[in-house]
Protein backbone atom coordinates (compact mmCIF):
# COMPACT_ATOMS: atom_id res chain seq x y z
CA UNK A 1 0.00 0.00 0.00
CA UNK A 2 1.47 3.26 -0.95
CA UNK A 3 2.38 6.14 1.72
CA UNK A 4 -0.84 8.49 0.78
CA UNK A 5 -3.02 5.33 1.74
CA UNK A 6 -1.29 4.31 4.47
CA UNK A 7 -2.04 7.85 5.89
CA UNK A 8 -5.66 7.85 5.31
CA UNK A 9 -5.73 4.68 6.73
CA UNK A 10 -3.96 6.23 9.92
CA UNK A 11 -6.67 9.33 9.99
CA UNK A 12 -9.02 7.53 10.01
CA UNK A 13 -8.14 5.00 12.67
CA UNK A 14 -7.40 8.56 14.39
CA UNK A 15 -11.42 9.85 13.50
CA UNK A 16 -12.92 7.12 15.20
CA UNK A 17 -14.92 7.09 18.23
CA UNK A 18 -15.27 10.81 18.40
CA UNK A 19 -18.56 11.11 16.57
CA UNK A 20 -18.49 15.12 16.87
CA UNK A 21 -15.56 14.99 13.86
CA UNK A 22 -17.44 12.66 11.52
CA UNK A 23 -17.72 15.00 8.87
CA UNK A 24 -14.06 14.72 8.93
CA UNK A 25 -13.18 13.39 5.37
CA UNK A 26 -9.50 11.41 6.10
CA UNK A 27 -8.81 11.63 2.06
CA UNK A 28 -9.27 15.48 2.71
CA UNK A 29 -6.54 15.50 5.97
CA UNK A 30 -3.93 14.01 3.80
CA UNK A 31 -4.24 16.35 0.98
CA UNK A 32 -4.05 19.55 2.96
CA UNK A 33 -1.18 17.95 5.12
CA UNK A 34 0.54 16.74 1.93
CA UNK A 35 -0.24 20.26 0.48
CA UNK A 36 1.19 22.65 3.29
CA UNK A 37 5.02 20.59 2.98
CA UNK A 38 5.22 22.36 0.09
CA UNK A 39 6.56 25.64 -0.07
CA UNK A 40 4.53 29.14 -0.93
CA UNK A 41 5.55 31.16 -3.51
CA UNK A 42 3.90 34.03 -1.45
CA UNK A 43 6.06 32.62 1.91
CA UNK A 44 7.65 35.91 2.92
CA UNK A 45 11.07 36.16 2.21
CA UNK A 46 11.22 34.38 -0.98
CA UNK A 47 11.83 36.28 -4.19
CA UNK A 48 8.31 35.97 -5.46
CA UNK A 49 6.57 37.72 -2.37
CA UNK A 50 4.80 40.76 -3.31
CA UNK A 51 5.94 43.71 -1.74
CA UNK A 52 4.00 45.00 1.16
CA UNK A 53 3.02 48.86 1.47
């Protein structure tokens, strides 16, 4: 099983028993945690970063 499915698999062991987050999608977790490693183009102090006034 590859490393993305492994980590759903591990949210949603995480997920359950606490009915209140059962909206929760685990597919959903992974993205945005796989999404905010990488880095911003707007991060400030890179080269891209607009200017601020």
């Amino acid at each position: 099983m590859s490393n993305y499915l492994n980590e759903i698999e591990a949210v949603r062991e995480g997920l359950k028993g606490k009915a209140e987050w059962g909206a929760i999608n685990p597919e959903y977790v992974v993205r945005m945690r796989q999404q905010n490693r990488l880095p911003s183009p707007w991060a400030p102090g890179t080269a891209s970063s607009p200017s601020r006034p």
